[in-house]
C-alpha atoms as a PDB file:
ATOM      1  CA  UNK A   1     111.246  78.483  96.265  1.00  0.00           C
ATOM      2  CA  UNK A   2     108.768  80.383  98.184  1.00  0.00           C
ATOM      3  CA  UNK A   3     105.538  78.708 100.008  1.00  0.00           C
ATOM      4  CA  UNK A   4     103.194  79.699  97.274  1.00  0.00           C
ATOM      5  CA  UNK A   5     105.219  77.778  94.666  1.00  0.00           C
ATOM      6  CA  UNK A   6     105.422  74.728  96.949  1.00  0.00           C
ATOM      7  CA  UNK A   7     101.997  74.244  97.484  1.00  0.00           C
ATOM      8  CA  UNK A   8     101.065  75.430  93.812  1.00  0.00           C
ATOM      9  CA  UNK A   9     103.722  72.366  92.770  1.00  0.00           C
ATOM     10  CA  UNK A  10     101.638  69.931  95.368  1.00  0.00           C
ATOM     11  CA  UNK A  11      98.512  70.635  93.728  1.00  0.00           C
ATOM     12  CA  UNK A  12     100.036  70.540  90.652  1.00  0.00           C
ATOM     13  CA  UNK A  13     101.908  66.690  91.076  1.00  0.00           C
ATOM     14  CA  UNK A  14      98.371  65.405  92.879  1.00  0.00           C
ATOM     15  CA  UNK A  15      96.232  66.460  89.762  1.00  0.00           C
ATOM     16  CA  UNK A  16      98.941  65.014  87.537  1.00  0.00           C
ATOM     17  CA  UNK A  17      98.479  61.745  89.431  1.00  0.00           C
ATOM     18  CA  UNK A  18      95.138  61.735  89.773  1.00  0.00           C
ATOM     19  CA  UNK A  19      94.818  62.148  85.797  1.00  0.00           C
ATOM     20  CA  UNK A  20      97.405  59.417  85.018  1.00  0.00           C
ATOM     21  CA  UNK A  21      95.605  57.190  87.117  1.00  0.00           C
ATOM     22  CA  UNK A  22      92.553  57.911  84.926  1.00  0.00           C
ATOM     23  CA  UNK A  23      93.774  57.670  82.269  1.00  0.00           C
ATOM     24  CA  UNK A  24      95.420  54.129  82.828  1.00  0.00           C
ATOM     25  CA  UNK A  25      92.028  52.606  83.961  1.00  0.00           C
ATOM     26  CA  UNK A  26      90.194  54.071  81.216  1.00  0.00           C
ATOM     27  CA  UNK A  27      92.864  52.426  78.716  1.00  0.00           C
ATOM     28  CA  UNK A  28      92.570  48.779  80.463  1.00  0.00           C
ATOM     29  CA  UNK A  29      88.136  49.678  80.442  1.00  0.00           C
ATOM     30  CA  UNK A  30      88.976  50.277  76.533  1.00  0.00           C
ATOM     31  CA  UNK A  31      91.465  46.937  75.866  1.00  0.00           C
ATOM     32  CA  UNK A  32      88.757  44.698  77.655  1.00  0.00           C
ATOM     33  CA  UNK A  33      86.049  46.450  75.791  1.00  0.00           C
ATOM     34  CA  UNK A  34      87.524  45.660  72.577  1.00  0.00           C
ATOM     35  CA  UNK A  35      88.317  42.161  73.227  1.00  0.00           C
ATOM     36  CA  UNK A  36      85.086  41.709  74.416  1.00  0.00           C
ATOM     37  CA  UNK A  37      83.508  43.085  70.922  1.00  0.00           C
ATOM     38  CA  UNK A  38      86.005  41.237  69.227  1.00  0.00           C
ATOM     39  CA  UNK A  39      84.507  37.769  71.158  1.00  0.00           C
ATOM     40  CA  UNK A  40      81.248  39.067  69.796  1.00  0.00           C
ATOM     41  CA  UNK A  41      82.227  39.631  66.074  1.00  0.00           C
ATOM     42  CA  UNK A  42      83.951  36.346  65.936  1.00  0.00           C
ATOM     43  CA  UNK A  43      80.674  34.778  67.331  1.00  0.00           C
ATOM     44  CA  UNK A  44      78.161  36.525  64.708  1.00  0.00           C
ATOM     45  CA  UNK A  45      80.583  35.549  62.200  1.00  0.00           C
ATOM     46  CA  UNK A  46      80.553  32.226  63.088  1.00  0.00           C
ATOM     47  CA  UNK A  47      76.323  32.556  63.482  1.00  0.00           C
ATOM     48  CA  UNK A  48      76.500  33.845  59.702  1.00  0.00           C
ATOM     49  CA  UNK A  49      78.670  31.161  58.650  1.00  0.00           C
ATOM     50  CA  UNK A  50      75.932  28.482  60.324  1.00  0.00           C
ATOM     51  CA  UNK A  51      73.252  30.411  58.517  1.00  0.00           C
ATOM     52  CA  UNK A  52      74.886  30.035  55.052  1.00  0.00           C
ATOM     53  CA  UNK A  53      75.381  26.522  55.921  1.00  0.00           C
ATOM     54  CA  UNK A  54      71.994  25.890  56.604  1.00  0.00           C
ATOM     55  CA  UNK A  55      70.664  28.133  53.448  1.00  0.00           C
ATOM     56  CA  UNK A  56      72.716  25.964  51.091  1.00  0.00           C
ATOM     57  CA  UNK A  57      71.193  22.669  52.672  1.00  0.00           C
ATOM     58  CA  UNK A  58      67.567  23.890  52.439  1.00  0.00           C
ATOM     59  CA  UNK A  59      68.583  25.365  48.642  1.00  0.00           C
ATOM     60  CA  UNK A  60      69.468  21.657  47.913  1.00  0.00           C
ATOM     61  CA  UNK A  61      66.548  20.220  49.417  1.00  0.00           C
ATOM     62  CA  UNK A  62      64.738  22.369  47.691  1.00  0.00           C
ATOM     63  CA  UNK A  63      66.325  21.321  44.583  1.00  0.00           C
ATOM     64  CA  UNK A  64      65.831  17.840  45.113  1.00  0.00           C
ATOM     65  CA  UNK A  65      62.234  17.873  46.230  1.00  0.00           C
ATOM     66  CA  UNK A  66      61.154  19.771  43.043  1.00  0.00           C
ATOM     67  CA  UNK A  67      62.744  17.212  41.266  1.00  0.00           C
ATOM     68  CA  UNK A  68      60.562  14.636  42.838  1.00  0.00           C
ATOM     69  CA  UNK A  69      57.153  16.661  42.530  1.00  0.00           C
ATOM     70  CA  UNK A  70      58.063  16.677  38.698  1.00  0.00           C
ATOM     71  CA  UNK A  71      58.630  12.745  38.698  1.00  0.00           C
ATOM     72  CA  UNK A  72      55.250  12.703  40.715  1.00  0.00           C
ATOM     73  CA  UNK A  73      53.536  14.546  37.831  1.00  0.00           C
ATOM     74  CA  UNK A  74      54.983  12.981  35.296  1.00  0.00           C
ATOM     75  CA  UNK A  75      53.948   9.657  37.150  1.00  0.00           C
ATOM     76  CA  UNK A  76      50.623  11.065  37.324  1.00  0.00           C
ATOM     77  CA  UNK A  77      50.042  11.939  34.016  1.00  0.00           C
ATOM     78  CA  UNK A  78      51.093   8.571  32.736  1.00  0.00           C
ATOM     79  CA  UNK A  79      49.109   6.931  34.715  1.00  0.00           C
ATOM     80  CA  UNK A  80      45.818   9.008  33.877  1.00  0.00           C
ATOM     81  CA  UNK A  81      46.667   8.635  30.548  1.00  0.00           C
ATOM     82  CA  UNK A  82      46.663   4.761  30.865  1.00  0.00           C
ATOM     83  CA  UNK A  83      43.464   4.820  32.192  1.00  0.00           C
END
């Protein structure tokens, strides 16, 4: 092996290293990145669940206090009729 070769097989093996070592920080950059989205999902998931929640209990008290404004009314109109 001549010098040429030697020093093109230097440049070669440091590029190579330089590239793998890229490439295995950007891989650990991308696992923590997607952990850290999966965190987030699981925490808007669990904000949508607590908004459902929340919906349903206004939806019954809904419910029931329209069933008390009609035994208002009918109160009412009984006792303007009595009078």
């Amino acid at each position: 092996m001549n010098t040429v070769e030697q020093i093109l097989l230097v440049i070669l093996a440091a590029a190579l290293a330089v590239f793998l070592t890229l490439a295995i920080i950007v891989a650990v950059q991308t696992i923590k990145l997607v952990k850290t989205l999966r965190a987030i999902a699981e925490r808007a998931q669990e904000l949508v669940d607590s908004a459902e929640s929340t919906a349903e209990m206004l939806k019954s008290a809904v419910g029931k206090l329209s069933v008390l404004r009609f035994a208002h009314s009918v109160f009412d109109m009984v006792s303007k009729h009595k009078k």
